[in-house]
PDBML (XML) file of the C-alpha atoms, coordinates in Angstrom:
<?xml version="1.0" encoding="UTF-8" ?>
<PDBx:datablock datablockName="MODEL"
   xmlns:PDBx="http://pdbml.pdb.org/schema/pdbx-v50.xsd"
   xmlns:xsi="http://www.w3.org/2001/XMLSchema-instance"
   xsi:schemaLocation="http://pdbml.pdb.org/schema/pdbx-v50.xsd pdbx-v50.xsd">
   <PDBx:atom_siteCategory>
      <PDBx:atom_site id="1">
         <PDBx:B_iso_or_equiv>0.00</PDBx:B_iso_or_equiv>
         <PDBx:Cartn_x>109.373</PDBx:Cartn_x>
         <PDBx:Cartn_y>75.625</PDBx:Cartn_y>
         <PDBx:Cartn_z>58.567</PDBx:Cartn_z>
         <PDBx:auth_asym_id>A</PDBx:auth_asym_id>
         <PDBx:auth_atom_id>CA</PDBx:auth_atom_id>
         <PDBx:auth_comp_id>UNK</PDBx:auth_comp_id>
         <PDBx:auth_seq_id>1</PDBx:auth_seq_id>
         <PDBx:group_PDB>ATOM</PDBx:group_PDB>
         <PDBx:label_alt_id xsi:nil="true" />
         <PDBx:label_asym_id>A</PDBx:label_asym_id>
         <PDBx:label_atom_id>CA</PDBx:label_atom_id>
         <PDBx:label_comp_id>UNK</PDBx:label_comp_id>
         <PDBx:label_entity_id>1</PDBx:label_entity_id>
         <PDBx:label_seq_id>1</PDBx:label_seq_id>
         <PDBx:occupancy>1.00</PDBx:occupancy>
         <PDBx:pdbx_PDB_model_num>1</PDBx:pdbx_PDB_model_num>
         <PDBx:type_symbol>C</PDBx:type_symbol>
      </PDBx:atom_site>
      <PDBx:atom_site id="2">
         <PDBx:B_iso_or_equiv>0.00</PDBx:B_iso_or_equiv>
         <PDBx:Cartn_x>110.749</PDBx:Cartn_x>
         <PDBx:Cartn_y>77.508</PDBx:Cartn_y>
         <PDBx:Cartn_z>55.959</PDBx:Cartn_z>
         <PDBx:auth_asym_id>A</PDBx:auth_asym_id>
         <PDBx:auth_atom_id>CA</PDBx:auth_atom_id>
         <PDBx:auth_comp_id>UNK</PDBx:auth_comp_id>
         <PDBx:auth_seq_id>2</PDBx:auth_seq_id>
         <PDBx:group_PDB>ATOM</PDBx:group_PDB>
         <PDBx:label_alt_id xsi:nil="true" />
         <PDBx:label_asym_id>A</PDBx:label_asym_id>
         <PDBx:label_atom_id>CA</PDBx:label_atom_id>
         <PDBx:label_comp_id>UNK</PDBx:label_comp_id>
         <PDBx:label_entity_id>1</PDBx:label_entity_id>
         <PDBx:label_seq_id>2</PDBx:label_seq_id>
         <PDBx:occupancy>1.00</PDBx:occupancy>
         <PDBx:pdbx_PDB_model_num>1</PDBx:pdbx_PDB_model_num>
         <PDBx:type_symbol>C</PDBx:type_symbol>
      </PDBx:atom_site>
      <PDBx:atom_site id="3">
         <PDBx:B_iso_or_equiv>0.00</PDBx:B_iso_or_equiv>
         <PDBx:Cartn_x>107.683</PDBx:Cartn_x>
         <PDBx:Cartn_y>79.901</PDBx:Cartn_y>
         <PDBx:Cartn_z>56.320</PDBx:Cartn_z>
         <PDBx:auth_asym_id>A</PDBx:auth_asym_id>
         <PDBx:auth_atom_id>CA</PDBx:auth_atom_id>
         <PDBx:auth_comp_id>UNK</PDBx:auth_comp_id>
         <PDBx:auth_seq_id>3</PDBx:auth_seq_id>
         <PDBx:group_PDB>ATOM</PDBx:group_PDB>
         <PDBx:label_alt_id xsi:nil="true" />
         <PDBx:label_asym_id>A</PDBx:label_asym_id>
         <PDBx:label_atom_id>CA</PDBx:label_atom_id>
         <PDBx:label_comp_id>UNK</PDBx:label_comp_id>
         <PDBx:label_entity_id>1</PDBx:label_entity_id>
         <PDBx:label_seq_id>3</PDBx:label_seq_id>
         <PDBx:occupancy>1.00</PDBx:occupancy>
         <PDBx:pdbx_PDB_model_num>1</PDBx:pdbx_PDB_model_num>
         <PDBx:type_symbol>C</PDBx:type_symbol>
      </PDBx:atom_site>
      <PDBx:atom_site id="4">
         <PDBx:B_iso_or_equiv>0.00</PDBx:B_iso_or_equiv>
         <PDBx:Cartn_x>109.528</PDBx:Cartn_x>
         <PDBx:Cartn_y>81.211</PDBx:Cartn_y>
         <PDBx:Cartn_z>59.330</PDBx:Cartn_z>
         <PDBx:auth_asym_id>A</PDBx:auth_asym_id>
         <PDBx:auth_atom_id>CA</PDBx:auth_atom_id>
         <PDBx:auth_comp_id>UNK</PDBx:auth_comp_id>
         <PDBx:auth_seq_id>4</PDBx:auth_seq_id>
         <PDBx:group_PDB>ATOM</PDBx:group_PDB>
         <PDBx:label_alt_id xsi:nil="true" />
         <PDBx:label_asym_id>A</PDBx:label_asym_id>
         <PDBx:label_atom_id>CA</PDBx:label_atom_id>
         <PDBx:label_comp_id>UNK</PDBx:label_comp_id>
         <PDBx:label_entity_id>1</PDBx:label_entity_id>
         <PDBx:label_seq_id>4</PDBx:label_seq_id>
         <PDBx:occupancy>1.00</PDBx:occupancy>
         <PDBx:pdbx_PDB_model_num>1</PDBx:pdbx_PDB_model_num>
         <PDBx:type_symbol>C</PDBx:type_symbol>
      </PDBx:atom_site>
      <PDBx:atom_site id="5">
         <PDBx:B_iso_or_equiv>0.00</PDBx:B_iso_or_equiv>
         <PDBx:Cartn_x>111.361</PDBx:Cartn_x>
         <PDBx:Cartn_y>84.218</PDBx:Cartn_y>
         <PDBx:Cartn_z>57.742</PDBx:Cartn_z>
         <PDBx:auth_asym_id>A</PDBx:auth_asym_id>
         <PDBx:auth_atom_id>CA</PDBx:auth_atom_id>
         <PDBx:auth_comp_id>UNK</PDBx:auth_comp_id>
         <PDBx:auth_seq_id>5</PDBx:auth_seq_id>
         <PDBx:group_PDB>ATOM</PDBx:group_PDB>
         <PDBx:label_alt_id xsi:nil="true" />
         <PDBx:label_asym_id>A</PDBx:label_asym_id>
         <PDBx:label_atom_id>CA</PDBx:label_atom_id>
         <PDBx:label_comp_id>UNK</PDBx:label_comp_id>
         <PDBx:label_entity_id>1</PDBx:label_entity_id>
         <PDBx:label_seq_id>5</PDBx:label_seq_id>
         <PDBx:occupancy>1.00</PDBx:occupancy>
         <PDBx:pdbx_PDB_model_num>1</PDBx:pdbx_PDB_model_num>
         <PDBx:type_symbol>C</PDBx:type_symbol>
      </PDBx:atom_site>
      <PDBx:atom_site id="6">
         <PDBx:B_iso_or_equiv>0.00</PDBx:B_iso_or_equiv>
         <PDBx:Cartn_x>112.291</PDBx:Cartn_x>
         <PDBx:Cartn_y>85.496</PDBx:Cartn_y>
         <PDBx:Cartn_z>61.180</PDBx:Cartn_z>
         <PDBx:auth_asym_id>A</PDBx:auth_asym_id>
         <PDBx:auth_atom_id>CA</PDBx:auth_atom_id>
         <PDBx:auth_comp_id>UNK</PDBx:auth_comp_id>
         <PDBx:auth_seq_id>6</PDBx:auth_seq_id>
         <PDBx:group_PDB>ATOM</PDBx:group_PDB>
         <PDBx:label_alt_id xsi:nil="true" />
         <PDBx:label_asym_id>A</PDBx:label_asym_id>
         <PDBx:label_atom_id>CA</PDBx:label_atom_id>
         <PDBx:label_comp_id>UNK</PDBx:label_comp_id>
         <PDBx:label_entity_id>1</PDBx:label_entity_id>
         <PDBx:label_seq_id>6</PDBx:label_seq_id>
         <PDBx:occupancy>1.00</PDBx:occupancy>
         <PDBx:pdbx_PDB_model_num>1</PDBx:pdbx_PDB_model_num>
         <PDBx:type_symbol>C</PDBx:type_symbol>
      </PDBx:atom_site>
      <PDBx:atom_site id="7">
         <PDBx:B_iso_or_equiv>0.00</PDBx:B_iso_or_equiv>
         <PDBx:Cartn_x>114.106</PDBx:Cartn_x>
         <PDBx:Cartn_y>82.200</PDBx:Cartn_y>
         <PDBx:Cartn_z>62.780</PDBx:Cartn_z>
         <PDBx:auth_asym_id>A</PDBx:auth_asym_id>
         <PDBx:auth_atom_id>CA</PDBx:auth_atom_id>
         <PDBx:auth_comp_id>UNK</PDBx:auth_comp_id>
         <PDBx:auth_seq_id>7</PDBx:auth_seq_id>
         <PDBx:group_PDB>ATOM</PDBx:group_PDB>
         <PDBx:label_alt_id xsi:nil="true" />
         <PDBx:label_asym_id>A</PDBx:label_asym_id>
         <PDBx:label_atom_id>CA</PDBx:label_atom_id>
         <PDBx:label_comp_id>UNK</PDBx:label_comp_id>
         <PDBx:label_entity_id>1</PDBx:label_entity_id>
         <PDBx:label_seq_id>7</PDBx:label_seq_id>
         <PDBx:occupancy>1.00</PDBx:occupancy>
         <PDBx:pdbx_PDB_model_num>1</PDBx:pdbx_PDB_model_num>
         <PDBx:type_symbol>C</PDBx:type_symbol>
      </PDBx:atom_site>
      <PDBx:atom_site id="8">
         <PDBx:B_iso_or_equiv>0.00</PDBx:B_iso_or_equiv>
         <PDBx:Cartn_x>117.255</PDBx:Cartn_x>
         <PDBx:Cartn_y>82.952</PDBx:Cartn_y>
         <PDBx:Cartn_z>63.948</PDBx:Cartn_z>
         <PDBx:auth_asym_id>A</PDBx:auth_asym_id>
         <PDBx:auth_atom_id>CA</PDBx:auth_atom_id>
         <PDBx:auth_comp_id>UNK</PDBx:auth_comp_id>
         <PDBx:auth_seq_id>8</PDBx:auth_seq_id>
         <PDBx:group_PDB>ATOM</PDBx:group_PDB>
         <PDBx:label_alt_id xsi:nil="true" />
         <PDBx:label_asym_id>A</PDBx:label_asym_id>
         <PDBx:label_atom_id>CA</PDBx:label_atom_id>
         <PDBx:label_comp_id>UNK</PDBx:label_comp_id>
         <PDBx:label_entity_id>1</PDBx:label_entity_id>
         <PDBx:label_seq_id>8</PDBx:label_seq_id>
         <PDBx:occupancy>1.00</PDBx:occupancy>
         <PDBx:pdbx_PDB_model_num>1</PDBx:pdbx_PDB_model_num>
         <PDBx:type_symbol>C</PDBx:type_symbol>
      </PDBx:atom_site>
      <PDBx:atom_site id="9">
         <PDBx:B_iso_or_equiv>0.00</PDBx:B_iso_or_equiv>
         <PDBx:Cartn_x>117.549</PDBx:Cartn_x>
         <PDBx:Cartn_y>80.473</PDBx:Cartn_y>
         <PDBx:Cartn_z>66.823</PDBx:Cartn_z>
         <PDBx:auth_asym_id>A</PDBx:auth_asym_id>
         <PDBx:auth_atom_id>CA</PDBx:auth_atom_id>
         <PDBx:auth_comp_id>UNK</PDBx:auth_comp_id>
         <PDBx:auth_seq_id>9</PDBx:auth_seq_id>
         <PDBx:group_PDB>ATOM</PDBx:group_PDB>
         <PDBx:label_alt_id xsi:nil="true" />
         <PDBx:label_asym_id>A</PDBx:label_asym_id>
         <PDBx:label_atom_id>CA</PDBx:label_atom_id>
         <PDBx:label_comp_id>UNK</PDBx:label_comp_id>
         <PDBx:label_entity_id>1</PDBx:label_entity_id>
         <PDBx:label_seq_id>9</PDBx:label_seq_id>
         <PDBx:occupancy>1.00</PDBx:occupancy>
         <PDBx:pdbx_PDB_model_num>1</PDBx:pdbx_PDB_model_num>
         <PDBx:type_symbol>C</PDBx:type_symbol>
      </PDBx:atom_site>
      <PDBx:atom_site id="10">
         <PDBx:B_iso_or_equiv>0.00</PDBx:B_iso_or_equiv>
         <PDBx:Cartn_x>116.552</PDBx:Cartn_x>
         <PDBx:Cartn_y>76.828</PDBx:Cartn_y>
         <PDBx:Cartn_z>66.837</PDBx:Cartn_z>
         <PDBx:auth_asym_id>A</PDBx:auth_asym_id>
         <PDBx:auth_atom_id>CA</PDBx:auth_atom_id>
         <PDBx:auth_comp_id>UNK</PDBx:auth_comp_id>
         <PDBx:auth_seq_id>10</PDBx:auth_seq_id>
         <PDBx:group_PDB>ATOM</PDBx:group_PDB>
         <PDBx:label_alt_id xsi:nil="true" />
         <PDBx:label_asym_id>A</PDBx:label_asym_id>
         <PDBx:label_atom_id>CA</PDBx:label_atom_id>
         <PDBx:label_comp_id>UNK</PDBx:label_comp_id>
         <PDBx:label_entity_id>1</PDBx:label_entity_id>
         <PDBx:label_seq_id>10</PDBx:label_seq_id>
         <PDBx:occupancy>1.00</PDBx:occupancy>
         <PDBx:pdbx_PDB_model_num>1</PDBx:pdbx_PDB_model_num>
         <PDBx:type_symbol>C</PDBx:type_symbol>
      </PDBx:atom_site>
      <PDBx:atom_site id="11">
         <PDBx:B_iso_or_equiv>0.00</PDBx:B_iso_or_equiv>
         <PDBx:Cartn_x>116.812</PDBx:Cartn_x>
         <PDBx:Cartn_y>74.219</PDBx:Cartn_y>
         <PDBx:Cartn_z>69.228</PDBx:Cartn_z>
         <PDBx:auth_asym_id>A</PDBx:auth_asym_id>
         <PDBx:auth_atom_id>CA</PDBx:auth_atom_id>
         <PDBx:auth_comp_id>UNK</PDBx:auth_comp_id>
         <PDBx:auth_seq_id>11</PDBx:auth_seq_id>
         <PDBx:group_PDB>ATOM</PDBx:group_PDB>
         <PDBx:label_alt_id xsi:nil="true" />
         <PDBx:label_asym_id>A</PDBx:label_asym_id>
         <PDBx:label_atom_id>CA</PDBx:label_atom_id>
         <PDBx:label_comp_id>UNK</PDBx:label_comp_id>
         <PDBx:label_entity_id>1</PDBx:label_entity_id>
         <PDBx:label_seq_id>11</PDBx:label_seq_id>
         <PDBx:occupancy>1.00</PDBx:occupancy>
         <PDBx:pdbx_PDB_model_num>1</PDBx:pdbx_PDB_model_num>
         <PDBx:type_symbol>C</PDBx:type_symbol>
      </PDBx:atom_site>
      <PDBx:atom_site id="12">
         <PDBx:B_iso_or_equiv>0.00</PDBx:B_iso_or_equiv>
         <PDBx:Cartn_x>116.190</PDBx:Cartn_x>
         <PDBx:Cartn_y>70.675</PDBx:Cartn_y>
         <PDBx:Cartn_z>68.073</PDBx:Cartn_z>
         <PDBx:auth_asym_id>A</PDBx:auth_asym_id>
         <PDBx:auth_atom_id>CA</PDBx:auth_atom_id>
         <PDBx:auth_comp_id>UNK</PDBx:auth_comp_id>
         <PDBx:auth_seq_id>12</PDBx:auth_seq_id>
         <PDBx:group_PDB>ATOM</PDBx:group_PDB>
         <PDBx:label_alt_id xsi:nil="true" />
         <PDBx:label_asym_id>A</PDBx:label_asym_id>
         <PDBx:label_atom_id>CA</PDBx:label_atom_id>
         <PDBx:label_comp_id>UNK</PDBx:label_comp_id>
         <PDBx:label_entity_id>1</PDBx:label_entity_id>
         <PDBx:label_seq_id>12</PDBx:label_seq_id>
         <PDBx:occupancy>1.00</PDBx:occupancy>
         <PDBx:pdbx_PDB_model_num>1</PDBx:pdbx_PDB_model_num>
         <PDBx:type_symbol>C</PDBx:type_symbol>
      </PDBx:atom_site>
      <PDBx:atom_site id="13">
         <PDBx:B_iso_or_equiv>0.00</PDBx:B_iso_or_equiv>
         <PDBx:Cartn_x>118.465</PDBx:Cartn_x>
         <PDBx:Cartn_y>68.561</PDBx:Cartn_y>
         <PDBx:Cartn_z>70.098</PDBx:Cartn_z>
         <PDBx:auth_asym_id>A</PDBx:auth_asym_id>
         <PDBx:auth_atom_id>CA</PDBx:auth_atom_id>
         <PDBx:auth_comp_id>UNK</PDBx:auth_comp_id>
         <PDBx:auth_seq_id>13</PDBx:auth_seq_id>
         <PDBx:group_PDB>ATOM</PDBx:group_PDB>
         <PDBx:label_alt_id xsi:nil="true" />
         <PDBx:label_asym_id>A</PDBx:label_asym_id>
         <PDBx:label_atom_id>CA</PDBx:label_atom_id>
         <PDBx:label_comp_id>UNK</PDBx:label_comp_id>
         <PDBx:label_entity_id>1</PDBx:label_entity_id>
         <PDBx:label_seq_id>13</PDBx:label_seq_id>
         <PDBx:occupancy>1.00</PDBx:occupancy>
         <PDBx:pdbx_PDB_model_num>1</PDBx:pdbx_PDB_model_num>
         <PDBx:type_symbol>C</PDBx:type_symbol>
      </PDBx:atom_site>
      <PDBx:atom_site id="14">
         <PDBx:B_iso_or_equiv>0.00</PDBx:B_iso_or_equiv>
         <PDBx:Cartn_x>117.935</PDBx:Cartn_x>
         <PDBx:Cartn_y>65.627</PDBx:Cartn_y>
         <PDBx:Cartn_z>71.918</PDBx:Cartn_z>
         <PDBx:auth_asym_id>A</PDBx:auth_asym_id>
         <PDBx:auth_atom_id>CA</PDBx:auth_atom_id>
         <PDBx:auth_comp_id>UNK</PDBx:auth_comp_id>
         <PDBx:auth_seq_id>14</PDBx:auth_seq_id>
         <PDBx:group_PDB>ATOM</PDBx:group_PDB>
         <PDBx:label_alt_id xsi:nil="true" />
         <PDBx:label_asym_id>A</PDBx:label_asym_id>
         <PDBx:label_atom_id>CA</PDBx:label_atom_id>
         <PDBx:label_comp_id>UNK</PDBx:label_comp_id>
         <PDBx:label_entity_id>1</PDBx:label_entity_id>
         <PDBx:label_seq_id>14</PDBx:label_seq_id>
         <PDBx:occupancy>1.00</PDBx:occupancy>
         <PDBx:pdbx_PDB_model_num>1</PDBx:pdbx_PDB_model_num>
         <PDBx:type_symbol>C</PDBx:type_symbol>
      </PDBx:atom_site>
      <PDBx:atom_site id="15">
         <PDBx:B_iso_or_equiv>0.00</PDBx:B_iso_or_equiv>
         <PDBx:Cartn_x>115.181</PDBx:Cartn_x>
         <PDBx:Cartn_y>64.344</PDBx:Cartn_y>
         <PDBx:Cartn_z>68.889</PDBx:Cartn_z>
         <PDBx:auth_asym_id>A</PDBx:auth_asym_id>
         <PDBx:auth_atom_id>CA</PDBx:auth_atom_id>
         <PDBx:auth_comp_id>UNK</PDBx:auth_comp_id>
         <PDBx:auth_seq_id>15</PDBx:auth_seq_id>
         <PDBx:group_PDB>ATOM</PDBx:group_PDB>
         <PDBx:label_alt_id xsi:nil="true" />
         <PDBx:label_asym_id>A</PDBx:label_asym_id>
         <PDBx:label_atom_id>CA</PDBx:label_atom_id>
         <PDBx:label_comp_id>UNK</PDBx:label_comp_id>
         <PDBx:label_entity_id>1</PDBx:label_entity_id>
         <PDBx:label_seq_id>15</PDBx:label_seq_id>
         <PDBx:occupancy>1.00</PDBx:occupancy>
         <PDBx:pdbx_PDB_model_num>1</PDBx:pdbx_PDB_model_num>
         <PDBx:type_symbol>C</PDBx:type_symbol>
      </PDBx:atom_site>
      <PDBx:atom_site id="16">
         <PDBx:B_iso_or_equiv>0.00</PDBx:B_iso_or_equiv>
         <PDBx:Cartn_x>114.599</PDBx:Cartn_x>
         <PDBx:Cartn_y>61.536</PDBx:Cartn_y>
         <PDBx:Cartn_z>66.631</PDBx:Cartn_z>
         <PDBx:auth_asym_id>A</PDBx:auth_asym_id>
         <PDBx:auth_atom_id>CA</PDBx:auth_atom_id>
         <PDBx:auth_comp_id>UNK</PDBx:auth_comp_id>
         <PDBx:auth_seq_id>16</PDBx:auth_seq_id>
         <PDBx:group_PDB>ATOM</PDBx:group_PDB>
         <PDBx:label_alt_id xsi:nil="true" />
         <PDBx:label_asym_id>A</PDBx:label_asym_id>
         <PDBx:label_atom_id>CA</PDBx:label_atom_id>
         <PDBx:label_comp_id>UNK</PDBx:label_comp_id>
         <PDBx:label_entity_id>1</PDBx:label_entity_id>
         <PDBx:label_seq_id>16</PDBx:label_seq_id>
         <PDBx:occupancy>1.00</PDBx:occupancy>
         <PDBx:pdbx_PDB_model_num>1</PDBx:pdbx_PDB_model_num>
         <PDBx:type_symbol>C</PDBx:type_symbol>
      </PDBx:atom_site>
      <PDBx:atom_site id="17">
         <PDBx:B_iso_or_equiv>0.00</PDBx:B_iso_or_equiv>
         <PDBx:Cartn_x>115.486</PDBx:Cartn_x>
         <PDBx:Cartn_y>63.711</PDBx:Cartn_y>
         <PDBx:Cartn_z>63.772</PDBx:Cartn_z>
         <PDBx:auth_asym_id>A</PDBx:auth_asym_id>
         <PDBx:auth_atom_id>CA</PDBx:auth_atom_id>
         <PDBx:auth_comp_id>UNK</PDBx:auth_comp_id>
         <PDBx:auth_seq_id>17</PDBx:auth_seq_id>
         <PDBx:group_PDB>ATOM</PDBx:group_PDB>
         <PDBx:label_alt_id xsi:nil="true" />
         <PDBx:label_asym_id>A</PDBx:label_asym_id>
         <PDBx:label_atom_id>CA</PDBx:label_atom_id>
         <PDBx:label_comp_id>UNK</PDBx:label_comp_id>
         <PDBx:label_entity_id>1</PDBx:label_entity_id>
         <PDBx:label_seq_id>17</PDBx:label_seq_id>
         <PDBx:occupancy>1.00</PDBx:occupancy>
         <PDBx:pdbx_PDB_model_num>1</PDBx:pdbx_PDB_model_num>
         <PDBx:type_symbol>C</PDBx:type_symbol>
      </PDBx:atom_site>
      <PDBx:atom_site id="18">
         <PDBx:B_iso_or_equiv>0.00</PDBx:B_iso_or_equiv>
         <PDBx:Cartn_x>118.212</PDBx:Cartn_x>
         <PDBx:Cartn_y>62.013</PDBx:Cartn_y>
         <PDBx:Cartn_z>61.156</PDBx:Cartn_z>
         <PDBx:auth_asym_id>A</PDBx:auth_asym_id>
         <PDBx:auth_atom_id>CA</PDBx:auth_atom_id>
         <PDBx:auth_comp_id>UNK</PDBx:auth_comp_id>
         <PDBx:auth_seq_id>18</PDBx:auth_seq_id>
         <PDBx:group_PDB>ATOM</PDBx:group_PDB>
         <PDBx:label_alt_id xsi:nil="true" />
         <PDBx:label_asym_id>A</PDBx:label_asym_id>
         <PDBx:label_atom_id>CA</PDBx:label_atom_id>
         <PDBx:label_comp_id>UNK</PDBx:label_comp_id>
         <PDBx:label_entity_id>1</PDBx:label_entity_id>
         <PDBx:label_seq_id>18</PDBx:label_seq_id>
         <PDBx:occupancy>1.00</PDBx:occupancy>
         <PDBx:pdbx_PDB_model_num>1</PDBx:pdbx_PDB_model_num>
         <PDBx:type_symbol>C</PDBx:type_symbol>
      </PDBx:atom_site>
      <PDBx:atom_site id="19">
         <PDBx:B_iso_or_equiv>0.00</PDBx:B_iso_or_equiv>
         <PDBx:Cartn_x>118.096</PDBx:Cartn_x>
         <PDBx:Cartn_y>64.677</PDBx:Cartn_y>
         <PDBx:Cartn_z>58.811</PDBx:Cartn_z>
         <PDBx:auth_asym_id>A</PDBx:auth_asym_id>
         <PDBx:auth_atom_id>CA</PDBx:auth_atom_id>
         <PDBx:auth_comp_id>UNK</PDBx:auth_comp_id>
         <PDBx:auth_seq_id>19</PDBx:auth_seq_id>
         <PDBx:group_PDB>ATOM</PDBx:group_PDB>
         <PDBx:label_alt_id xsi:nil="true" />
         <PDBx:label_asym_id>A</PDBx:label_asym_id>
         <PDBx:label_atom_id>CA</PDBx:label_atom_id>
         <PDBx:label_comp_id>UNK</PDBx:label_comp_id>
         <PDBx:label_entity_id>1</PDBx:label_entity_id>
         <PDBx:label_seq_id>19</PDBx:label_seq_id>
         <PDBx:occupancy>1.00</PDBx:occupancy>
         <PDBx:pdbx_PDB_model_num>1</PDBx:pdbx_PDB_model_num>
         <PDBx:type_symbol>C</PDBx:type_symbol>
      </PDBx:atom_site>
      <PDBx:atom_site id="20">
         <PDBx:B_iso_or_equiv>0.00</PDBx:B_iso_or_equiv>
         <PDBx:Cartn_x>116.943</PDBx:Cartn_x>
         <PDBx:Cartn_y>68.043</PDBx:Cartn_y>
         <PDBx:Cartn_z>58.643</PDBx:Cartn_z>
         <PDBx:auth_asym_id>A</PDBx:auth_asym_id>
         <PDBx:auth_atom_id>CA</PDBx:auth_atom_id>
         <PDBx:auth_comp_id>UNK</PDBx:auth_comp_id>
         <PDBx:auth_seq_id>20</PDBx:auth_seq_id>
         <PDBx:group_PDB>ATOM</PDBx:group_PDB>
         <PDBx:label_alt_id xsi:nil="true" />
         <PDBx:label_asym_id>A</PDBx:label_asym_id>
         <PDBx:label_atom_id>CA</PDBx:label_atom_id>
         <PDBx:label_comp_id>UNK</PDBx:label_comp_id>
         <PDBx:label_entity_id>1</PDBx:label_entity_id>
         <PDBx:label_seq_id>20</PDBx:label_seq_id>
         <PDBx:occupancy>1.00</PDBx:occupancy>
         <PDBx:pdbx_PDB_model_num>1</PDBx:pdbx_PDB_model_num>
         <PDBx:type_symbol>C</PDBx:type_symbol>
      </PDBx:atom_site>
      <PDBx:atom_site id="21">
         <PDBx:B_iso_or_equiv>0.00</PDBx:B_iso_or_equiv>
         <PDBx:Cartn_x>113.815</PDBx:Cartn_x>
         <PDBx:Cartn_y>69.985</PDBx:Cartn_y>
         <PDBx:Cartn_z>56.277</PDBx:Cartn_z>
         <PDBx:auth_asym_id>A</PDBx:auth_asym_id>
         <PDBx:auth_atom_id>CA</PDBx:auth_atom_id>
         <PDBx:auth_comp_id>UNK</PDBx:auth_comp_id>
         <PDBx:auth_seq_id>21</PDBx:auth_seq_id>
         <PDBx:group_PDB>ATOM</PDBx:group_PDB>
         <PDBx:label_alt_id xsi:nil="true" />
         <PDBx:label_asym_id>A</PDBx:label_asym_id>
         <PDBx:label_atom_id>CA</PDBx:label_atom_id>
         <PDBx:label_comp_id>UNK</PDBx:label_comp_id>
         <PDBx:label_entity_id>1</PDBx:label_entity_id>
         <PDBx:label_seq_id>21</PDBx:label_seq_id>
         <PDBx:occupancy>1.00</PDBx:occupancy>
         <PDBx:pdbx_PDB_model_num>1</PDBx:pdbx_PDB_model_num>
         <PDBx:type_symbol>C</PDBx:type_symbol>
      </PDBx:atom_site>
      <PDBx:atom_site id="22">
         <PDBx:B_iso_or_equiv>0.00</PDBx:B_iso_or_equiv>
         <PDBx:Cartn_x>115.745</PDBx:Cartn_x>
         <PDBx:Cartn_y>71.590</PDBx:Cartn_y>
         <PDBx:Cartn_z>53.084</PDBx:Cartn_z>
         <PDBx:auth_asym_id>A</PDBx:auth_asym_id>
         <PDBx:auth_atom_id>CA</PDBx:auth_atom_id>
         <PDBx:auth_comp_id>UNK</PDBx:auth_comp_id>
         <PDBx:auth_seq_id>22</PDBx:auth_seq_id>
         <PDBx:group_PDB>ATOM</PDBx:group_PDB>
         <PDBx:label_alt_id xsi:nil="true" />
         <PDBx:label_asym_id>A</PDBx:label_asym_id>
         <PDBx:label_atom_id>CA</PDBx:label_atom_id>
         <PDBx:label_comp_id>UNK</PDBx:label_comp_id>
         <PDBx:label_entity_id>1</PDBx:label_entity_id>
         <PDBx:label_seq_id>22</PDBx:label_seq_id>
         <PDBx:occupancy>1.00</PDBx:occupancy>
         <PDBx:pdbx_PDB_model_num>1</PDBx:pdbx_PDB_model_num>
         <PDBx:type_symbol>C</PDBx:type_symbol>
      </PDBx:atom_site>
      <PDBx:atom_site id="23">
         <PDBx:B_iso_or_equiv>0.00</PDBx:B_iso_or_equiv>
         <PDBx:Cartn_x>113.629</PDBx:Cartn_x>
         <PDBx:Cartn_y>74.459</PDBx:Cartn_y>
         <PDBx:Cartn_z>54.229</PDBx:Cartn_z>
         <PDBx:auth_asym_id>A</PDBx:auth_asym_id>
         <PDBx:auth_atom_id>CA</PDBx:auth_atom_id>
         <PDBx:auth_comp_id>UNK</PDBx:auth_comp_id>
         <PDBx:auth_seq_id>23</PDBx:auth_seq_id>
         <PDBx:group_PDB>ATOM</PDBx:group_PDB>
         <PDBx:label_alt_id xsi:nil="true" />
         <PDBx:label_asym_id>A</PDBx:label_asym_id>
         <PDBx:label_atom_id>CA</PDBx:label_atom_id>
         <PDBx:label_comp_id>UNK</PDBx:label_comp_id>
         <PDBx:label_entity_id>1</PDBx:label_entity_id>
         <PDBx:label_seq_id>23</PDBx:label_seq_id>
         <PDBx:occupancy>1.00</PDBx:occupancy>
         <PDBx:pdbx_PDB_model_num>1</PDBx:pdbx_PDB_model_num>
         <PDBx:type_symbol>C</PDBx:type_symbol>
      </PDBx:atom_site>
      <PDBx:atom_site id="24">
         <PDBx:B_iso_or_equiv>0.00</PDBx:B_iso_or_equiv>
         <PDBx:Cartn_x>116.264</PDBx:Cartn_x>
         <PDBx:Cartn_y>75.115</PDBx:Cartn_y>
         <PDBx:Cartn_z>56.879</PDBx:Cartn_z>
         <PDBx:auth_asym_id>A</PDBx:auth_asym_id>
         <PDBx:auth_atom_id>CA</PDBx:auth_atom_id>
         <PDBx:auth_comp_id>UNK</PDBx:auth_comp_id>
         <PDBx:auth_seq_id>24</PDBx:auth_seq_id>
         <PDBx:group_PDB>ATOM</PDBx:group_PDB>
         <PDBx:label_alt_id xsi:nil="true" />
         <PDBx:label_asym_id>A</PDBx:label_asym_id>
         <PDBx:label_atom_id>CA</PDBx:label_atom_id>
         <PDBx:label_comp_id>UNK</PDBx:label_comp_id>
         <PDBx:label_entity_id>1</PDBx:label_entity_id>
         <PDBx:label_seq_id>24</PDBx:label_seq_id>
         <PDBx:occupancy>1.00</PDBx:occupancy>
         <PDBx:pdbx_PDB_model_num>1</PDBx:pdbx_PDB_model_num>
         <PDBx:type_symbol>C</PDBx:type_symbol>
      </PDBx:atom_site>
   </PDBx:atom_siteCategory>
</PDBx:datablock>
């Protein structure tokens, strides 16, 4: 994800997600 040089907004509620990519 961290490929996405141009991400300003991200939604990634309501997931399974306990942590998030470092690429963040």
């Amino acid at each position: 994800i961290k490929k996405l040089r141009q991400l300003e907004i991200l939604n990634i509620e309501g997931n399974q997600l306990s942590a998030l990519p470092s690429g963040l």
